[in-house]
C-alpha atoms as a PDB file:
ATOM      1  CA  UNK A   1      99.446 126.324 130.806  1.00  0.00           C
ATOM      2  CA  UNK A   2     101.179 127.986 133.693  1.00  0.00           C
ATOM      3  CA  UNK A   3     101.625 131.626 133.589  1.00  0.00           C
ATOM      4  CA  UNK A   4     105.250 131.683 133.009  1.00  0.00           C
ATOM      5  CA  UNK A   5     104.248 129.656 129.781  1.00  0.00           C
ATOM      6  CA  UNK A   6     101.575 132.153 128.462  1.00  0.00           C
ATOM      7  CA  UNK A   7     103.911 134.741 129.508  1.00  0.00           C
ATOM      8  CA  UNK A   8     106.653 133.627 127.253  1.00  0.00           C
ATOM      9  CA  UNK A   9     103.910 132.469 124.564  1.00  0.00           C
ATOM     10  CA  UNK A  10     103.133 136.216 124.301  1.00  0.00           C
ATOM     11  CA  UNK A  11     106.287 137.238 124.356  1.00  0.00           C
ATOM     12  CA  UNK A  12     107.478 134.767 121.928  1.00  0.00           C
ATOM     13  CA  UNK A  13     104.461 136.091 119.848  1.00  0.00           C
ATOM     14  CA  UNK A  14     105.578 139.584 120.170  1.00  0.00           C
ATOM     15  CA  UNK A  15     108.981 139.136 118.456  1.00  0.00           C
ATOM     16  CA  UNK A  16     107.352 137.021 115.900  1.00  0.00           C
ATOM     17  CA  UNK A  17     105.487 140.128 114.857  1.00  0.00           C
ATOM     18  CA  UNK A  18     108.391 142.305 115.409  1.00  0.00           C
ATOM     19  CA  UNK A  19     110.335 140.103 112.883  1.00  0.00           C
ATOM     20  CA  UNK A  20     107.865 140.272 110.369  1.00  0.00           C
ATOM     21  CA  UNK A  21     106.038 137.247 111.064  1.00  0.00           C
ATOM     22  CA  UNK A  22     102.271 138.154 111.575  1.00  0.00           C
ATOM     23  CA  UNK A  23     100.684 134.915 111.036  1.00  0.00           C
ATOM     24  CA  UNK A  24     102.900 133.454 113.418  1.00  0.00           C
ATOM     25  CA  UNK A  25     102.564 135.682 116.175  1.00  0.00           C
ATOM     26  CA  UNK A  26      98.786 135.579 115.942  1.00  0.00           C
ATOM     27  CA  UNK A  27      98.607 131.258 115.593  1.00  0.00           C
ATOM     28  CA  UNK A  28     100.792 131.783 118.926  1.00  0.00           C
ATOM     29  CA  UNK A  29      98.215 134.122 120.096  1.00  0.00           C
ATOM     30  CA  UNK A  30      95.214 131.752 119.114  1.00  0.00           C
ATOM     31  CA  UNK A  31      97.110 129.125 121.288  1.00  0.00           C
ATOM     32  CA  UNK A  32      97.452 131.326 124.150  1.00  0.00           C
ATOM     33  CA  UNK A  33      93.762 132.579 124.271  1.00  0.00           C
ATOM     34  CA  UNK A  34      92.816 129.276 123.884  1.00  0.00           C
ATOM     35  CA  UNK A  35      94.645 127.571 126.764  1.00  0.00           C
ATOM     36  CA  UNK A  36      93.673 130.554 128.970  1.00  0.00           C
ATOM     37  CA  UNK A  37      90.690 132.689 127.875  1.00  0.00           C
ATOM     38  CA  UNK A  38      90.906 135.335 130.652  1.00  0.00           C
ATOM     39  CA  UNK A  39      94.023 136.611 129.198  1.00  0.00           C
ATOM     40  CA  UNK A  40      93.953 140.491 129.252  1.00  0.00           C
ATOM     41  CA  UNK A  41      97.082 140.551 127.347  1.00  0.00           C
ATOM     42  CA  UNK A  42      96.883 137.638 124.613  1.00  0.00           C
ATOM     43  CA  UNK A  43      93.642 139.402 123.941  1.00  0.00           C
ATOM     44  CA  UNK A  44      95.374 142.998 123.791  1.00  0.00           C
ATOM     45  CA  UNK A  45      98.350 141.340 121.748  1.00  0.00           C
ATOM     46  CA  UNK A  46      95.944 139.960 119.330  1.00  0.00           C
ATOM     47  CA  UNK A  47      94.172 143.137 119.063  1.00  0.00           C
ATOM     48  CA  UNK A  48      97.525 145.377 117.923  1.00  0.00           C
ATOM     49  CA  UNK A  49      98.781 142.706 115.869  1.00  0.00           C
ATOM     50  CA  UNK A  50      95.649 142.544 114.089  1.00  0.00           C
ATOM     51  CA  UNK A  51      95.019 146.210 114.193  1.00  0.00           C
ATOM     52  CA  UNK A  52      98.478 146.691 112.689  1.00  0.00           C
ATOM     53  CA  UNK A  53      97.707 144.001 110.060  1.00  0.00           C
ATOM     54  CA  UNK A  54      94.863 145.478 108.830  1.00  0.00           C
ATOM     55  CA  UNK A  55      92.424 143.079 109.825  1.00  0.00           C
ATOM     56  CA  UNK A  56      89.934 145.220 111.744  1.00  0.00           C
ATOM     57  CA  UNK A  57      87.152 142.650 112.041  1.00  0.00           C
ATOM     58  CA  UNK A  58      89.488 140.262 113.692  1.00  0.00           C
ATOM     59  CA  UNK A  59      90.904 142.945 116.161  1.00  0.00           C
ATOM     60  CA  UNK A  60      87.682 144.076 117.198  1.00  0.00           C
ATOM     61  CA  UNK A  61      86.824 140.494 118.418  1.00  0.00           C
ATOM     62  CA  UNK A  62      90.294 140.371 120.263  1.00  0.00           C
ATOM     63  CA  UNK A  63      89.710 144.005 121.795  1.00  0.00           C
ATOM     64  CA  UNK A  64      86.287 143.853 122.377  1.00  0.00           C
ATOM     65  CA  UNK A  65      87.524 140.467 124.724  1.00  0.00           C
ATOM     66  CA  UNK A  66      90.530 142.117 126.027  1.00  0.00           C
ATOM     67  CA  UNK A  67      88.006 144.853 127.164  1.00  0.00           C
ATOM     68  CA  UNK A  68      85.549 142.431 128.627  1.00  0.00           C
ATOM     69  CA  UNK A  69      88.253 141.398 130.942  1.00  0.00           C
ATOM     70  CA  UNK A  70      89.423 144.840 132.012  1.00  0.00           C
ATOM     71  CA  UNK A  71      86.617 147.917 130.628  1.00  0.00           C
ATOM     72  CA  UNK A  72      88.858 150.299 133.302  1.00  0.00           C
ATOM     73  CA  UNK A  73      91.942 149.748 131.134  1.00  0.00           C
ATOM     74  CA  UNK A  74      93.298 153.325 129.512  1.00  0.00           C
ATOM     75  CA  UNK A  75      94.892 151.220 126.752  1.00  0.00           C
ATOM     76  CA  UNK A  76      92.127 148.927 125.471  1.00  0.00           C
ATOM     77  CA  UNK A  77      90.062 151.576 124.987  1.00  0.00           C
ATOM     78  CA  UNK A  78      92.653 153.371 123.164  1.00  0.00           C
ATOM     79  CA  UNK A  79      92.694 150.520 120.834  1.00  0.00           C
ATOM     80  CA  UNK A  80      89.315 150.147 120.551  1.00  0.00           C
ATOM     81  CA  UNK A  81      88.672 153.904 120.028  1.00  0.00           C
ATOM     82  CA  UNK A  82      91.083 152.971 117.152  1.00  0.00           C
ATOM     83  CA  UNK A  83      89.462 150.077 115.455  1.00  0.00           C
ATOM     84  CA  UNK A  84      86.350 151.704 115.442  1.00  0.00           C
ATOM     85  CA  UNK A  85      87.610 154.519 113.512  1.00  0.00           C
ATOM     86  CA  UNK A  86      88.988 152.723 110.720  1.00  0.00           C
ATOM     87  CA  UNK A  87      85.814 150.921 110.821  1.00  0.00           C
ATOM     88  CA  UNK A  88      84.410 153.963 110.205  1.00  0.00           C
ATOM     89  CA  UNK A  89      82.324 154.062 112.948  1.00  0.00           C
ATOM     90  CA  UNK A  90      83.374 157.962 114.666  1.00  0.00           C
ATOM     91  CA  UNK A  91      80.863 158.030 117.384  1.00  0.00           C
ATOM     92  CA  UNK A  92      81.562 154.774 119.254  1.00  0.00           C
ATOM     93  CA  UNK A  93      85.425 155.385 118.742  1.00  0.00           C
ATOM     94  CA  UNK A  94      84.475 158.652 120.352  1.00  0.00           C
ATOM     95  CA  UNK A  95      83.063 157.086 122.971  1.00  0.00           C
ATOM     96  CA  UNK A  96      86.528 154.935 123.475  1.00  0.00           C
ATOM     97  CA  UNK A  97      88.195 157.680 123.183  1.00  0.00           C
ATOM     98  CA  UNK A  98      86.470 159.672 125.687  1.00  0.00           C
ATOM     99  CA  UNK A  99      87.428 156.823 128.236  1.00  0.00           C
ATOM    100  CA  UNK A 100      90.703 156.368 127.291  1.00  0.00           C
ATOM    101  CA  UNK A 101      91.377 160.240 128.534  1.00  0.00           C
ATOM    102  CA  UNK A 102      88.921 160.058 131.708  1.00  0.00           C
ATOM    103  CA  UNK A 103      91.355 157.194 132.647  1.00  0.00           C
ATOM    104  CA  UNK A 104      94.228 158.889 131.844  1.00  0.00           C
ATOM    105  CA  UNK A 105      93.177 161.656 133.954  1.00  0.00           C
ATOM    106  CA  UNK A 106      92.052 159.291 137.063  1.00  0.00           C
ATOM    107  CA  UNK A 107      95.837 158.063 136.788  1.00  0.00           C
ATOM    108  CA  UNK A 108      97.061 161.245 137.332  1.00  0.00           C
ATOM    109  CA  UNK A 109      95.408 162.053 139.928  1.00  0.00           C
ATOM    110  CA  UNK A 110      96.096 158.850 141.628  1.00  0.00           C
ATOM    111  CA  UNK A 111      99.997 158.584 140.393  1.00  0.00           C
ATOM    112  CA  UNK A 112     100.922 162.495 139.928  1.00  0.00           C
ATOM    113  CA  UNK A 113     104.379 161.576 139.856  1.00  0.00           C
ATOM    114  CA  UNK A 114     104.463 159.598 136.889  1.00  0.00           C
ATOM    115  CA  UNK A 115     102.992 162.395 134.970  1.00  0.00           C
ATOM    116  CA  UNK A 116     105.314 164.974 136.186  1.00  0.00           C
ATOM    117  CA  UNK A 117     106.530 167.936 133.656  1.00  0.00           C
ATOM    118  CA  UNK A 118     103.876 166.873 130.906  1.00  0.00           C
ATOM    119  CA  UNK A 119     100.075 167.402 129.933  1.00  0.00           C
END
């Protein structure tokens, strides 16, 4: 699969969910994680889709991948600090949590001017 073809796989995916049409947007999901397993954002796709859906279990595999791929990113550990609330689990999505807002802060250090007029 080239990466214009997982590109439009997720994006295909994505309106699939926005139409209402979870278990389509996560088969297209499966077949895009499949075809290229390193995919930061199949895996963070499948994680909000299945998040949204309810289906905690399942989005803690896809996060917990997505995060294996890229532990620096602000927004998988936002999602994971997430999951693991609803899982119940308040320390660990503490712990998420905590490094979703150190890496919030690093960016605005590095990128001040995106973050201009707003803390």
């Amino acid at each position: 699969m080239t990466a214009d073809e997982l590109q439009t796989l997720i994006e295909d995916a994505t309106f699939d969910y926005t139409m209402g049409d979870t278990d389509a947007a996560l088969a297209k999901l499966a077949r895009a994680t499949d075809a290229v397993p390193d995919s930061f954002e199949a895996w963070h796709a499948a994680a909000e889709i299945n998040f949204s859906a309810r289906r905690f279990d399942d989005a803690l595999v896809a996060a917990t991948k997505a995060h294996e791929l890229r532990p620096d990113d602000l927004f998988i550990n936002t999602t994971l600090s997430r999951i693991w609330m609803e899982k119940g689990d308040k320390t660990t999505a503490e712990k998420f949590g905590a490094q979703a807002k150190i890496l919030g802060w690093k960016d605005q250090l590095k990128n001040p001017e995106n973050h201009q007029g707003g803390l």
